[in-house]
Protein backbone atom coordinates (compact mmCIF):
# COMPACT_ATOMS: atom_id res chain seq x y z
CA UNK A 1 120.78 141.45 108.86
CA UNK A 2 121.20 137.62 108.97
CA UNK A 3 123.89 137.83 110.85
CA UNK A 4 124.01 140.91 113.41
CA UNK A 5 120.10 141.14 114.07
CA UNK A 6 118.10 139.11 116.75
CA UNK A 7 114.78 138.34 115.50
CA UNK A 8 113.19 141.58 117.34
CA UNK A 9 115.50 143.61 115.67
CA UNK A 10 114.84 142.16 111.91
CA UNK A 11 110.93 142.69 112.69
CA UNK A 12 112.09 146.61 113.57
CA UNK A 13 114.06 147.02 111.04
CA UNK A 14 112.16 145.93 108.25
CA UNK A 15 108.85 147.51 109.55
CA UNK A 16 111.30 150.65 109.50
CA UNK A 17 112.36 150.25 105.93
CA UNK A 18 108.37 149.62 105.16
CA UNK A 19 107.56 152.54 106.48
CA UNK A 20 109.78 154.42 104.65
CA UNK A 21 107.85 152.54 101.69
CA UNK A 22 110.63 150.98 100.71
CA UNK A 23 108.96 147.40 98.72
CA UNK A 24 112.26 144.75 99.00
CA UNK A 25 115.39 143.98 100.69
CA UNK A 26 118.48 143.13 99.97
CA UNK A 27 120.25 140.10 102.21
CA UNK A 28 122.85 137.83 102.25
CA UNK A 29 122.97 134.55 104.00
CA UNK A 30 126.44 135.10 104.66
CA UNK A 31 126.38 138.53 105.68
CA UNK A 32 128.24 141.72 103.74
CA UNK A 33 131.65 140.94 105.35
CA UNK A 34 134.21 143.48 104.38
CA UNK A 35 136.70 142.81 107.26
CA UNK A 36 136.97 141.14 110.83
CA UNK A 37 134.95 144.34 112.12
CA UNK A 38 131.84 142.77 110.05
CA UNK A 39 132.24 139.70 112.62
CA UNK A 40 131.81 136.42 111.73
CA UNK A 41 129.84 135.53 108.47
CA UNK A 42 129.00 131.74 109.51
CA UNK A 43 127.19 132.54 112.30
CA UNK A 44 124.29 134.70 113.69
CA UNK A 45 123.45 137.11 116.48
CA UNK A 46 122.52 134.05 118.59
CA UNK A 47 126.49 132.37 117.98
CA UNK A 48 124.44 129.75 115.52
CA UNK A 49 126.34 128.92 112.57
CA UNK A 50 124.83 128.14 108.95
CA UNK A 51 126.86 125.03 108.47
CA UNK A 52 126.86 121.83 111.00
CA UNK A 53 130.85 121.77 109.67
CA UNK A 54 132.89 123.50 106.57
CA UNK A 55 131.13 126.37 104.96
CA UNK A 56 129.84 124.97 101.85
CA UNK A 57 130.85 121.85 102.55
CA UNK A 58 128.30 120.74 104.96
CA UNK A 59 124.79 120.71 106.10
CA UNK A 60 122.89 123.55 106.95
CA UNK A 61 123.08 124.58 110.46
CA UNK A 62 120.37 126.35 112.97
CA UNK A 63 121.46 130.20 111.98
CA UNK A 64 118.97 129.95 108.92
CA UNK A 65 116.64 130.20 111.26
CA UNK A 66 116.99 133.89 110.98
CA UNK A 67 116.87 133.60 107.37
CA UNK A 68 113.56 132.21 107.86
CA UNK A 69 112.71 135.11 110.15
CA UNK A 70 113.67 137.22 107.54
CA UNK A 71 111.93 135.28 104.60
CA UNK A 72 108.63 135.30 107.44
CA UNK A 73 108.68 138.73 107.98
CA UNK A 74 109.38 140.08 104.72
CA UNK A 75 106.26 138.27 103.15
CA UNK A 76 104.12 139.48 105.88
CA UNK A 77 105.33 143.29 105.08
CA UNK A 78 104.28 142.33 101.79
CA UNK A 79 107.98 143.24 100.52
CA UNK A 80 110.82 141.08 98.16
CA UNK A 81 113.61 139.53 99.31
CA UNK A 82 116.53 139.85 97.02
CA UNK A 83 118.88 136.64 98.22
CA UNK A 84 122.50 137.87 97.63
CA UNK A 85 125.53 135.54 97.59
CA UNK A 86 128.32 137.96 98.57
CA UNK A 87 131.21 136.75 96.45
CA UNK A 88 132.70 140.51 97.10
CA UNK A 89 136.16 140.77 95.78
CA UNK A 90 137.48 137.01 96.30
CA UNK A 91 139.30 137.62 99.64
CA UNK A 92 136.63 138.99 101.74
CA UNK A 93 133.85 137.58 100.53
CA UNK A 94 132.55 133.84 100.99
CA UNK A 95 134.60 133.07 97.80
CA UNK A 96 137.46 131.04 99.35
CA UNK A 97 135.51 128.65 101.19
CA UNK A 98 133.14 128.29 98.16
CA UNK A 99 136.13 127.35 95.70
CA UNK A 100 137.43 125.15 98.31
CA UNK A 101 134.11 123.50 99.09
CA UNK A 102 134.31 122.22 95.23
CA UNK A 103 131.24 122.19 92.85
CA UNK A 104 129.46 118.74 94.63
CA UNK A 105 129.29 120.51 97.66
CA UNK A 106 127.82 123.95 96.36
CA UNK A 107 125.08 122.02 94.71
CA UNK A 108 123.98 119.60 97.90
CA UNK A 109 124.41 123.25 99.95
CA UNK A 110 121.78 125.47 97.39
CA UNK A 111 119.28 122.62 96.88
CA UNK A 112 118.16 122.48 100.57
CA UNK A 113 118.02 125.90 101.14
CA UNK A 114 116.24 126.62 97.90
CA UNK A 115 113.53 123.94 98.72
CA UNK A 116 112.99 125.53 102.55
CA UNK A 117 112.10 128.37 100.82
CA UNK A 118 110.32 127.22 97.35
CA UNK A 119 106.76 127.91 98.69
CA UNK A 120 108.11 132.27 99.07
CA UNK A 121 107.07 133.93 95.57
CA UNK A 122 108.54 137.28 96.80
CA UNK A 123 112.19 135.82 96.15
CA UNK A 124 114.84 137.25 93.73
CA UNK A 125 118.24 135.58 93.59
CA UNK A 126 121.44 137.59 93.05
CA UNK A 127 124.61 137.34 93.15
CA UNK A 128 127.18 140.10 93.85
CA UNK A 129 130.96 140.21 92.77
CA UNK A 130 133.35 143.12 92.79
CA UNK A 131 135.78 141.43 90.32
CA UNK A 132 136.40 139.86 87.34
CA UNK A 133 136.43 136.18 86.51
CA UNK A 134 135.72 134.24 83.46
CA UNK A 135 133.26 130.50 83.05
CA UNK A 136 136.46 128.43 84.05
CA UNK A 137 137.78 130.10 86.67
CA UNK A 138 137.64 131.14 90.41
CA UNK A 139 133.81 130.81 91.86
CA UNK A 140 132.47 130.25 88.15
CA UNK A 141 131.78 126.32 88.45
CA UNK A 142 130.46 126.48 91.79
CA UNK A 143 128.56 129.57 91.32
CA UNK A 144 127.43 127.69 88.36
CA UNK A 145 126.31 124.41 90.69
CA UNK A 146 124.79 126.42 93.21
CA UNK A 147 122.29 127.16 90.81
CA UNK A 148 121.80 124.07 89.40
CA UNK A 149 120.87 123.07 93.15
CA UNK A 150 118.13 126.04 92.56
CA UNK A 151 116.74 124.78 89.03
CA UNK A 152 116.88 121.20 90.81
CA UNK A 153 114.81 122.57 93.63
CA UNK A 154 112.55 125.13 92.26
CA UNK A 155 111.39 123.28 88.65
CA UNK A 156 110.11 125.02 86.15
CA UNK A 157 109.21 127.96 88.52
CA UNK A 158 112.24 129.95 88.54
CA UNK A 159 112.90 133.32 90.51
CA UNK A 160 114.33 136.21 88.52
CA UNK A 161 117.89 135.65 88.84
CA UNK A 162 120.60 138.92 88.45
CA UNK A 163 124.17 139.67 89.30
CA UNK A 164 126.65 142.34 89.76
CA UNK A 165 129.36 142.41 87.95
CA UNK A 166 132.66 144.29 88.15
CA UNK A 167 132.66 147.99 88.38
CA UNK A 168 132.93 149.34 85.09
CA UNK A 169 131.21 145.73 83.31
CA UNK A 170 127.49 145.19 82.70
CA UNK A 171 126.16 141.15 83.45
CA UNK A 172 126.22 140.58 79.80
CA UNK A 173 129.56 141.11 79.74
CA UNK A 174 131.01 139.11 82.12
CA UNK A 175 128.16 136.61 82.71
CA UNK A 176 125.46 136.32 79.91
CA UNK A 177 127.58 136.17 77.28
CA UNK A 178 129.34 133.36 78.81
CA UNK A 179 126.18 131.26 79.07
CA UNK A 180 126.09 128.20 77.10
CA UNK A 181 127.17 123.97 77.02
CA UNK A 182 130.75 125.75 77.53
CA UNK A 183 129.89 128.10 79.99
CA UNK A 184 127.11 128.74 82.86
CA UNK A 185 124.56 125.61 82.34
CA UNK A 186 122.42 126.93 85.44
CA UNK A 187 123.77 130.81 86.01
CA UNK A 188 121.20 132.11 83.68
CA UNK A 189 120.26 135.80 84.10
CA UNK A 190 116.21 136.98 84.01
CA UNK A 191 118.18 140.70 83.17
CA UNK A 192 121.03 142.62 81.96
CA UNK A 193 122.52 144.73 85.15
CA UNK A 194 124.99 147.85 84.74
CA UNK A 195 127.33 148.87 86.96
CA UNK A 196 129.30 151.82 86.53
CA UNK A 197 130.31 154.66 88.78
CA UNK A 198 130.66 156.86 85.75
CA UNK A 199 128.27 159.98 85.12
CA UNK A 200 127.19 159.67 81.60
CA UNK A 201 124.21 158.03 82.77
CA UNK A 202 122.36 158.48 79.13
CA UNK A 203 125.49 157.10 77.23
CA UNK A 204 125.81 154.44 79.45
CA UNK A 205 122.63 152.99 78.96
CA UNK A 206 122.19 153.69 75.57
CA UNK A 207 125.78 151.38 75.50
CA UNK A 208 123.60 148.66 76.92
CA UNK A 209 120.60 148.83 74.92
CA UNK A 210 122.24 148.75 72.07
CA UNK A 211 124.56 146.24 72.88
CA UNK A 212 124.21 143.40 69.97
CA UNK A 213 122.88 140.48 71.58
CA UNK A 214 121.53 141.88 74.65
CA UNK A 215 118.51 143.86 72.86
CA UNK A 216 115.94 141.27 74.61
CA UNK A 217 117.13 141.54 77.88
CA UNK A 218 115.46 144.34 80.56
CA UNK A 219 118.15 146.54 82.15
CA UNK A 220 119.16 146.90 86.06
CA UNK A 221 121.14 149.61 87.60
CA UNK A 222 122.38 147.58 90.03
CA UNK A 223 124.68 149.91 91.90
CA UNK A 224 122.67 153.33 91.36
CA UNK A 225 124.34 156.24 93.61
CA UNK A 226 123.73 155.70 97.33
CA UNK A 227 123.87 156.93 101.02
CA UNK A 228 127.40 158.53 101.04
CA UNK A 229 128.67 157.34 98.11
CA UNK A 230 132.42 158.68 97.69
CA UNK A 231 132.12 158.21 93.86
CA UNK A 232 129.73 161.36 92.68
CA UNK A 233 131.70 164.15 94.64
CA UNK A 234 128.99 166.99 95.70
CA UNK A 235 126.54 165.71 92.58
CA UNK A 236 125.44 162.60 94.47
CA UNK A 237 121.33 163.44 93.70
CA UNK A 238 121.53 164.66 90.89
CA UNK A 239 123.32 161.79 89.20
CA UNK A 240 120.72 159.36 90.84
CA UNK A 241 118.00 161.19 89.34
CA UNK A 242 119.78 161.00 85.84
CA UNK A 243 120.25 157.73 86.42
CA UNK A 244 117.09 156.38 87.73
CA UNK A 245 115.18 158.93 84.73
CA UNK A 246 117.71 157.05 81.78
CA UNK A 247 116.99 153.96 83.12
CA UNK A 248 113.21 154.07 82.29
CA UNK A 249 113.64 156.95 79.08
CA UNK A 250 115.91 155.05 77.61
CA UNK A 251 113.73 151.75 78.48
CA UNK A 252 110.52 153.23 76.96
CA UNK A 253 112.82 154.52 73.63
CA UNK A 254 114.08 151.15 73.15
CA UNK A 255 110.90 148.96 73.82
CA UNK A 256 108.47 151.11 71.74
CA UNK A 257 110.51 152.56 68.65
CA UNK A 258 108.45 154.07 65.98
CA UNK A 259 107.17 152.32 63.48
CA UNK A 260 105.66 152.79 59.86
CA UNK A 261 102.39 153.46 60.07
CA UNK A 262 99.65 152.38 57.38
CA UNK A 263 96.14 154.08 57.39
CA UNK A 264 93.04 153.54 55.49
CA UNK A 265 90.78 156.38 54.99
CA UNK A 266 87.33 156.42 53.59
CA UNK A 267 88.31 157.21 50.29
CA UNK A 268 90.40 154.57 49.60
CA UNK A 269 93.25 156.71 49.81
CA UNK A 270 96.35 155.28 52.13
């Protein structure tokens, strides 16, 4: 949206998606770029870029001014703005120039643009990877100073922060559980997400629930079935139903187990 949408077209589009009662947003600064056909993630509709020089390695240029179009118009609709960094699946997402850009860089690039837009409550951060990596490696230490830029910028108000991990992981797994003085200082998840194109929604989440270590955490679906999905074959609805229905069961089971119960009556009797 960031990227391919003049100003006009953001107000339309999200006045669409409001209408449709649809509450929050999902967009990325640097745009969802799959392949060359997705056009250039640096720069917006207008040929602005979001650097004044290297991606992640320089200032931020005039294209955030439709991130602040978006930010604008989002909090007049009354709707959230989940802020995704796109780390895709290394290649094709902003990964490369975010490794290359080095950990100094990623923190002086996520300070400003968390402090243009510390006076928005209606902002979630997330961050969205299609593959694996551990604490040490690939994006992990920049990822890792990009939010320390946040924490620096926001204080003690922090936005709910969740990720996606690789298909077939849960956060926890590959992101929570690495938390720590040896691992993410500043990456600190608000929730556990899954994400699994499996079917056995119910087992799934009960997987996650009762996952040692990750009883206190809420749970996301954070890649649900959606528009066209290939993954479901002709059971598409139905799964998202199951899905979206385990998701709060399962919730409600786990947060309000039953207890023993100790009455008095009149009699004295218990």
């Amino acid at each position: 949206m960031s990227q391919n949408c003049s100003d006009a077209e953001i107000t339309q589009a999200l006045e669409g998606l409001k209408a449709l009662r649809f509450n929050a947003i999902t967009v990325s600064p640097f745009g969802v770029h799959m392949n060359d056909s997705f056009g250039d993630r640096y720069r917006n509709k207008a040929g602005q870029s979001f650097f004044s020089g290297k991606p992640h390695a320089s200032s931020l240029g005039p294209a955030w001014s439709s991130m602040d179009w978006v930010m604008r118009e989002a909090t007049r609709l009354e709707m959230t703005v989940v802020v995704s960094f796109f780390l895709s699946w290394g290649n094709t997402g902003t990964v490369p120039d975010l490794v290359a850009g080095g950990t100094t860089n990623a923190h002086n690039f996520e300070r400003p643009s968390a402090t243009r837009y510390a006076s928005y409550s209606n902002i979630v951060w997330h961050v969205m990877g299609d593959f694996k990596w551990r604490y040490n490696e690939g994006p992990a230490l920049a990822l890792d100073a990009i939010f320390h830029g946040i924490r620096d910028a926001e204080g003690s108000n922090h936005r709910l922060i969740i990720a996606e991990p690789a298909n077939g992981s849960t956060s926890f797994d590959q992101f929570i559980s690495a938390e720590g003085a040896d691992g993410y200082k500043w990456f600190k998840q608000s929730a556990d997400t899954i994400y699994h194109y499996g079917s056995s929604s119910v087992e799934q989440f009960d997987k996650v629930y009762n996952r040692a270590g990750a009883a206190n955490y809420p749970v996301v679906d954070i890649e649900p079935p959606y528009v066209n999905a290939p993954h479901y074959k002709d059971q598409q609805n139905q799964e998202l139903r199951e899905r979206n229905y385990a998701t709060f069961i399962r919730a409600g089971r786990h947060q309000f187990r039953p207890r023993k119960v100790v009455a008095a009556w009149g009699d004295g009797t218990f």
